[in-house]
Protein backbone atom coordinates (compact mmCIF):
# COMPACT_ATOMS: atom_id res chain seq x y z
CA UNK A 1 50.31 -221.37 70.20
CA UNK A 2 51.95 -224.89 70.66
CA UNK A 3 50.54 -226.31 73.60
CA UNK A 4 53.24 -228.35 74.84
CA UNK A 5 54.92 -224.77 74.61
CA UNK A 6 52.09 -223.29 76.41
CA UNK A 7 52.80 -225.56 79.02
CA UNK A 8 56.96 -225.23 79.41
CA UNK A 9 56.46 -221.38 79.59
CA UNK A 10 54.05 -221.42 81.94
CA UNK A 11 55.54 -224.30 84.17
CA UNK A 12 58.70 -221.78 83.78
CA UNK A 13 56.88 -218.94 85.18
CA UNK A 14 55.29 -221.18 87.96
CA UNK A 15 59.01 -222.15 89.05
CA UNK A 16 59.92 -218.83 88.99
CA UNK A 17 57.11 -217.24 91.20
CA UNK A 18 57.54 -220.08 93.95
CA UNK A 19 61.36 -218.84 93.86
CA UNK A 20 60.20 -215.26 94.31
CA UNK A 21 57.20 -215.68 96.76
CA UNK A 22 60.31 -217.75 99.12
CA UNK A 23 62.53 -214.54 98.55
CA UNK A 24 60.08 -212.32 99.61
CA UNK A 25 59.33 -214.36 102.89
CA UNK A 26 62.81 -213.23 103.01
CA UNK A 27 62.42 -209.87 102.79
CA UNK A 28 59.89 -210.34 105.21
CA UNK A 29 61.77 -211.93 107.66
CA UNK A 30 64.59 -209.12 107.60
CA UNK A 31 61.95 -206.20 108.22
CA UNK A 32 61.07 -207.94 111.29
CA UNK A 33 64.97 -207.46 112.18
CA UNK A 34 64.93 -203.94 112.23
CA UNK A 35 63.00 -203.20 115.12
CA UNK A 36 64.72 -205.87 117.31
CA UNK A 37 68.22 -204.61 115.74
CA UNK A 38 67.07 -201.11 116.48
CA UNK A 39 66.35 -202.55 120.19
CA UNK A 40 69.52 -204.22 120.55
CA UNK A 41 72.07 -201.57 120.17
CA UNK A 42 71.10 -199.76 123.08
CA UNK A 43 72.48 -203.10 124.81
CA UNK A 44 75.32 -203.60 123.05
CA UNK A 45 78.06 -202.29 120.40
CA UNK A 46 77.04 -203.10 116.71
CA UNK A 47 79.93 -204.85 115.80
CA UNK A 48 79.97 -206.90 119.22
CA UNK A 49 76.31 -207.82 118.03
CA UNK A 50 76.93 -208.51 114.54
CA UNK A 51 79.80 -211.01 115.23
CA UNK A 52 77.96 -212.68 117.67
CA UNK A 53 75.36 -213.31 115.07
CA UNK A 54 77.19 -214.48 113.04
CA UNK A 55 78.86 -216.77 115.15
CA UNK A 56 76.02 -217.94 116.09
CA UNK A 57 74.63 -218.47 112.42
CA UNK A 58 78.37 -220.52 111.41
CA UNK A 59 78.04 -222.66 114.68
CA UNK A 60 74.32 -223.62 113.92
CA UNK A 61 75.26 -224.25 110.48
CA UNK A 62 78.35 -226.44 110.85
CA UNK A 63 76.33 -228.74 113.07
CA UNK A 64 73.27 -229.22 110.46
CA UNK A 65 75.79 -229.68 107.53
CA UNK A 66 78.59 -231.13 109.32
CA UNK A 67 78.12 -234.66 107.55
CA UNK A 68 77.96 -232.50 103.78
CA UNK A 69 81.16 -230.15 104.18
CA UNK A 70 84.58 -231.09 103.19
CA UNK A 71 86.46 -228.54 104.92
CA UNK A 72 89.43 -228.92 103.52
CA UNK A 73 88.03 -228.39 99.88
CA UNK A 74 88.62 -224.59 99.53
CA UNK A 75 88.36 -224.39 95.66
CA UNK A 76 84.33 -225.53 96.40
CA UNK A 77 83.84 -222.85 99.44
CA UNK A 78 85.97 -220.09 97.54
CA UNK A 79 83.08 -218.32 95.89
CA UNK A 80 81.61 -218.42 99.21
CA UNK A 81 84.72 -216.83 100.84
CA UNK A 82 84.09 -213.90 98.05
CA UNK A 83 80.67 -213.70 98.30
CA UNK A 84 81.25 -213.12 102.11
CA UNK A 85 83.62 -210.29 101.34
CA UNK A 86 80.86 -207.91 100.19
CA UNK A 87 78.63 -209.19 102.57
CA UNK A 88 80.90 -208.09 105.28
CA UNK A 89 81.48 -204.62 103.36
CA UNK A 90 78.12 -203.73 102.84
CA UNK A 91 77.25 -204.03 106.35
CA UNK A 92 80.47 -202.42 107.52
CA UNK A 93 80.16 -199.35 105.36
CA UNK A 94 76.23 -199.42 106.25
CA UNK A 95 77.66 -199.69 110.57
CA UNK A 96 80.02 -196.95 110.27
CA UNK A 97 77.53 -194.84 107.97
CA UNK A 98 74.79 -195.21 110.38
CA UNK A 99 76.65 -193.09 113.03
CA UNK A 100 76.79 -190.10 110.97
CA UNK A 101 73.45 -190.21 109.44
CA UNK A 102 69.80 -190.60 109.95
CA UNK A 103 67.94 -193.99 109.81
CA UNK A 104 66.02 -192.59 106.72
CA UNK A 105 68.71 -191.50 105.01
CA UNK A 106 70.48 -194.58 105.24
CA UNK A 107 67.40 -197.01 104.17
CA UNK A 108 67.06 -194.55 101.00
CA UNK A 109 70.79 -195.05 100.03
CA UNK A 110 71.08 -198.42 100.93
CA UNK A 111 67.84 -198.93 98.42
CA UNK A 112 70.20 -197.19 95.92
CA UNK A 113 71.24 -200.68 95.02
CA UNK A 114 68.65 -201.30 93.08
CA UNK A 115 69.38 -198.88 90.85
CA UNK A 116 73.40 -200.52 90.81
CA UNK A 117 72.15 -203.54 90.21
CA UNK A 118 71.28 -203.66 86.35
CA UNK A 119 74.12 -202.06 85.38
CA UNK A 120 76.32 -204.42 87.86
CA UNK A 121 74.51 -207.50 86.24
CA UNK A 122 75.34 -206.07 82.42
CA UNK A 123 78.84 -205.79 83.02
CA UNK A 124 79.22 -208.95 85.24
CA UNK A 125 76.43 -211.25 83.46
CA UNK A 126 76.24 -209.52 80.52
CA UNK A 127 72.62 -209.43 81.12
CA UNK A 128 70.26 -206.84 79.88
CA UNK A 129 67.59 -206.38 82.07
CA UNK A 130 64.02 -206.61 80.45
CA UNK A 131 62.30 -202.42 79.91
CA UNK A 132 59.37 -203.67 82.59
CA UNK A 133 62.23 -204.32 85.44
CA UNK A 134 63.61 -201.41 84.66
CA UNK A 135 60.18 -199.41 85.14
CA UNK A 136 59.64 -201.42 88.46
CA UNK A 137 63.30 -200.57 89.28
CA UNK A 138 62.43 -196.20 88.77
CA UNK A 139 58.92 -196.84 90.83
CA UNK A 140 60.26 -198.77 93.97
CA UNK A 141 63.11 -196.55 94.29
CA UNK A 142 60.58 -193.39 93.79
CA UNK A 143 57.92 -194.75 96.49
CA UNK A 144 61.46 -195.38 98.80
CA UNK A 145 62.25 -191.69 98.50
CA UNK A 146 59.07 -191.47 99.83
CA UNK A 147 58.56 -193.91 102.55
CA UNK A 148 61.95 -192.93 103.85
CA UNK A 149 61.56 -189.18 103.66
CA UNK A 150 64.77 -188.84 102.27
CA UNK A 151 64.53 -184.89 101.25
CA UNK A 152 68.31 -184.14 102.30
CA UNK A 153 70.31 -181.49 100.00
CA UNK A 154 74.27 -181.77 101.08
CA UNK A 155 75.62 -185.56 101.43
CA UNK A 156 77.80 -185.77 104.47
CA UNK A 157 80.37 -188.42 105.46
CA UNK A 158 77.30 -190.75 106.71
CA UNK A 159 75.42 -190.67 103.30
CA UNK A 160 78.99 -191.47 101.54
CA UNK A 161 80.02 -193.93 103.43
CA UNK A 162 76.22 -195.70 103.21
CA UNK A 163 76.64 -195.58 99.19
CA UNK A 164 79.58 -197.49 99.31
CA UNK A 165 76.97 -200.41 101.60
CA UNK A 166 74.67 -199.65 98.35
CA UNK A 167 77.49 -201.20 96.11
CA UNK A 168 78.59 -203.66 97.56
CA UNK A 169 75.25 -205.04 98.54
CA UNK A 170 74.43 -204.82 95.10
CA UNK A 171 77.39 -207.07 93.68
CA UNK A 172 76.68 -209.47 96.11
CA UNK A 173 73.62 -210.06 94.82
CA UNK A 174 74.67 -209.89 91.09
CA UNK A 175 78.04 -212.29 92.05
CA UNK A 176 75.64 -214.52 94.16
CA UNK A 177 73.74 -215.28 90.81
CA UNK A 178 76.83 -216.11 88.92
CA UNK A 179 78.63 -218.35 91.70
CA UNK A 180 75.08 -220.08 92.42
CA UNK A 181 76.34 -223.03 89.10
CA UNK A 182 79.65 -222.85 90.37
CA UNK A 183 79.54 -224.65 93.35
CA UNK A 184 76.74 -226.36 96.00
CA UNK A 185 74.75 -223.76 97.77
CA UNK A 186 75.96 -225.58 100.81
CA UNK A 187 80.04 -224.28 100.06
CA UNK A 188 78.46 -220.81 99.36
CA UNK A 189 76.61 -220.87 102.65
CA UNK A 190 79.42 -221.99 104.47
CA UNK A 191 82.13 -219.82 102.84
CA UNK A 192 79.56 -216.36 103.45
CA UNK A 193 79.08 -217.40 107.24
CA UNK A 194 82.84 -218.14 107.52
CA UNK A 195 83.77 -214.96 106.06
CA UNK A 196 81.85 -212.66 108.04
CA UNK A 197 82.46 -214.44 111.53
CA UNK A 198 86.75 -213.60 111.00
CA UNK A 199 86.27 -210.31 109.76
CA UNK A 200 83.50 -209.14 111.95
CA UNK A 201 85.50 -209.71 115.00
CA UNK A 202 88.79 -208.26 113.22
CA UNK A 203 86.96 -205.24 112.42
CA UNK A 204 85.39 -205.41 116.48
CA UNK A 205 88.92 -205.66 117.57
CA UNK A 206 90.31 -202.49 115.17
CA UNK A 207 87.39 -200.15 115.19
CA UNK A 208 85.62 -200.92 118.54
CA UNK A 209 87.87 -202.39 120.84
CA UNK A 210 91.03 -200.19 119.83
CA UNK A 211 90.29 -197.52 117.80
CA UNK A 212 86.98 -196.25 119.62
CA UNK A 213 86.71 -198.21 122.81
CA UNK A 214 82.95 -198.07 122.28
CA UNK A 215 82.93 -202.11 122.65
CA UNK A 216 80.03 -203.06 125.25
CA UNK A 217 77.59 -206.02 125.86
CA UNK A 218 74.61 -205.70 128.20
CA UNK A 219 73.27 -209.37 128.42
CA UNK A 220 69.47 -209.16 129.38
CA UNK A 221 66.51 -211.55 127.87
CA UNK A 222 65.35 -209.20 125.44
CA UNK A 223 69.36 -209.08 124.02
CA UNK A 224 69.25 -212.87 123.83
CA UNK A 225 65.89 -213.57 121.66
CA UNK A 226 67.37 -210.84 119.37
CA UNK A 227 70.47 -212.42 119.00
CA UNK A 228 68.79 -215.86 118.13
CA UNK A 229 66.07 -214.23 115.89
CA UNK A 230 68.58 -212.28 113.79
CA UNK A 231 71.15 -215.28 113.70
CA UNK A 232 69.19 -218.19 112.91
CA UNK A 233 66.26 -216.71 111.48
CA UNK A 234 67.14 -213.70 109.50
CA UNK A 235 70.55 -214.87 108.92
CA UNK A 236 70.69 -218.51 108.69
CA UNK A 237 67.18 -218.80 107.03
CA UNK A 238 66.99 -216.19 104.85
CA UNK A 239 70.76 -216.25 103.77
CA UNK A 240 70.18 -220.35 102.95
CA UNK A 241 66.97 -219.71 101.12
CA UNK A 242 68.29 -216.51 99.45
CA UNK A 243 71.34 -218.53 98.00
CA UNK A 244 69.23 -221.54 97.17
CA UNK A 245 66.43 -219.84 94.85
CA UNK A 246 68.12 -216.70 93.98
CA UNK A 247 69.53 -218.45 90.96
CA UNK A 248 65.76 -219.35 89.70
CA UNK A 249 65.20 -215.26 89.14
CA UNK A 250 67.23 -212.63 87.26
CA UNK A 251 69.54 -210.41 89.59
CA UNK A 252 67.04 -207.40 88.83
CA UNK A 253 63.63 -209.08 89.98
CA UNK A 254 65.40 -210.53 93.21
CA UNK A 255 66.87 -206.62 93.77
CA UNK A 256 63.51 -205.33 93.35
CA UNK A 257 61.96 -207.92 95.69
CA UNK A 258 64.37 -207.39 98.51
CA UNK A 259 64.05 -203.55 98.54
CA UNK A 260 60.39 -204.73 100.00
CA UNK A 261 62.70 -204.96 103.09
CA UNK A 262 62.02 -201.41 103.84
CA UNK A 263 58.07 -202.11 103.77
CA UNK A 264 58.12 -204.53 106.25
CA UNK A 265 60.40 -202.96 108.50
CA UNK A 266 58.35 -199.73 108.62
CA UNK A 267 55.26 -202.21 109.30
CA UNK A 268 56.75 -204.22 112.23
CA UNK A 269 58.09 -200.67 113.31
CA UNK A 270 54.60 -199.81 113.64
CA UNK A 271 53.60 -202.64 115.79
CA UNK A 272 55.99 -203.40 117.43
CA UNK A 273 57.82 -200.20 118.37
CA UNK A 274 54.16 -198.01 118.27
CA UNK A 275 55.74 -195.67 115.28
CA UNK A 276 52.88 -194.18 113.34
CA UNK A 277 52.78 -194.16 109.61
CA UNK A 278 52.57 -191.10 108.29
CA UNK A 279 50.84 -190.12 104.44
CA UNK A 280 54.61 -190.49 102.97
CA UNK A 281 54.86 -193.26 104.24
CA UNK A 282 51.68 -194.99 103.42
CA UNK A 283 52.54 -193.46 99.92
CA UNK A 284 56.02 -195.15 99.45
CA UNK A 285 54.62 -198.49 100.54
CA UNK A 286 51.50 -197.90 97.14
CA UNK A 287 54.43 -197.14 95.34
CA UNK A 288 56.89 -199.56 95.85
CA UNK A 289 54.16 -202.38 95.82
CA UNK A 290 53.33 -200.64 92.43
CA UNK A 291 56.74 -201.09 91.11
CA UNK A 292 56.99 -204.83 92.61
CA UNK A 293 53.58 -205.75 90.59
CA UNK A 294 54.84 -204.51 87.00
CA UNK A 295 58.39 -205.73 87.66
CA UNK A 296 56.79 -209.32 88.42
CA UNK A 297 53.60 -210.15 86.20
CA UNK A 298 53.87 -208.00 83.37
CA UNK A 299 55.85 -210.20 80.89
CA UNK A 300 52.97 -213.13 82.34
CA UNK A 301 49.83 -210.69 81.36
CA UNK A 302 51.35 -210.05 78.28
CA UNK A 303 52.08 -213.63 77.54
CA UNK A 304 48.99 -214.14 78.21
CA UNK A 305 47.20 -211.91 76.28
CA UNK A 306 49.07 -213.00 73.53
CA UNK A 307 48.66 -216.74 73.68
CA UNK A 308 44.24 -215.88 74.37
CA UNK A 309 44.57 -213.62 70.82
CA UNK A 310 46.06 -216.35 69.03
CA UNK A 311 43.50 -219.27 70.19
């Protein structure tokens, strides 16, 4: 094998991991958001506590990027704007869902994006995802069956609802990898955090404030570092470096590495909130870490063993 070609492909792969390992900090960084989420909402409304995170998030932002934003330059933060729009949608439907279904179920049907996500990415991208993502794909959503325990017969209005999060979750991440050499990552940032500060608090005002009157805030200490953690850490953070390297992976791979979410949240459950694992769930987590292995390094291995037979 050419060596200078030896050396592009495998620079290319090195680029590509160092995206990936940063997305799955990510990943890591929203499992630790679960149990302080799961916290939260006994001291205050989810809606209340999603718009103030986000608030939060676009008020911290604006400050660091104040000097590099041209507000007034819609056609940049557009795709942002749109981007935001499922965003807002997936965690809506996933909000609403929540209160008519079980945690487990949920996780397992919000995970059903994966699965959306190849198909979403052919018909957007026109992108055919390579046989070994789809295999990772099958096992990660197999060991989330698991982890989750999601052994339910009859959907109900939760579990509908939730699979409507699963789509739109998974066009956002398809839509982010097309609008990513549209515009800056900056506009995209901007126009996402934007987005989902106006229509969080229109859908507070509508579903909690008039429709349910379930609206409430209980302001303590452990409220606040929640608020800050999920707003500049697993918001601000993880949204900026999710939007920044996405673009350096295929739609599929970053799918498959974000459905580690559910790993880490069951971890940090288990230390933080004293939930014990349980042999499903210990299982799932082989499984899914199974599925993330092939998905990532078997095209390398095989390149690999290639270039070693031909020298």
């Amino acid at each position: 094998m050419n060596s200078k070609y030896s050396f592009n492909v495998k620079d290319s792969y090195l680029k590509t991991y160092r995206a990936e390992l940063i997305l799955f900090i990510v990943t890591c960084m929203w499992g630790l958001s679960f149990p302080l989420i799961k916290v939260s909402l006994d001291h205050s409304s989810p809606v209340l506590f999603n718009f103030i995170r986000f608030l939060i998030t676009l008020i911290v932002f604006i400050l660091v990027y104040r000097n590099k934003i041209v507000f007034s330059n819609f056609k940049e933060w557009k795709y942002g704007v749109i981007l935001g729009l499922f965003l807002f949608a997936g965690f809506a439907f996933q909000t609403i869902g929540l209160k008519y279904t079980s945690a487990s179920k949920s996780a397992f049907i919000t995970g059903i994006s994966l699965i959306i996500i190849p198909f979403a990415q052919y018909m957007i991208l026109k992108k055919k995802p390579k046989t070994e993502n789809i295999a990772g794909v099958i096992i990660v959503m197999a060991g989330l069956y698991i982890l989750t325990d999601a052994y339910f017969k009859t959907p109900g209005i939760g579990d509908v609802l939730t699979l409507f999060c699963a789509v739109f979750f998974a066009f956002h991440v398809v839509y982010l990898d097309k609008y990513s050499g549209m515009t800056g990552y900056i506009y995209l940032l901007f126009g996402q955090f934007l987005t989902m500060v106006v229509l969080n608090f229109l859908f507070m005002m509508i579903y909690e404030v008039i429709l349910t009157d379930s609206v409430f805030i209980d302001v303590n200490s452990f409220l606040l570092v929640s608020l800050l953690y999920t707003s500049l850490f697993s918001t601000l953070i993880c949204i900026v470096l999710m939007t920044k390297y996405q673009s350096e992976t295929t739609p599929v791979r970053a799918g498959i590495i974000y459905s580690m979410e559910s790993v880490f949240a069951t971890v940090f459950s288990y230390f933080l909130l004293n939930e014990i694992f349980n042999n499903n769930q210990i299982a799932g987590i082989i499984i899914m870490l199974a599925g993330l292995f092939i998905s990532e390094f078997y095209s390398y291995f095989k390149l690999k063993f290639k270039s070693n037979e031909e020298i």
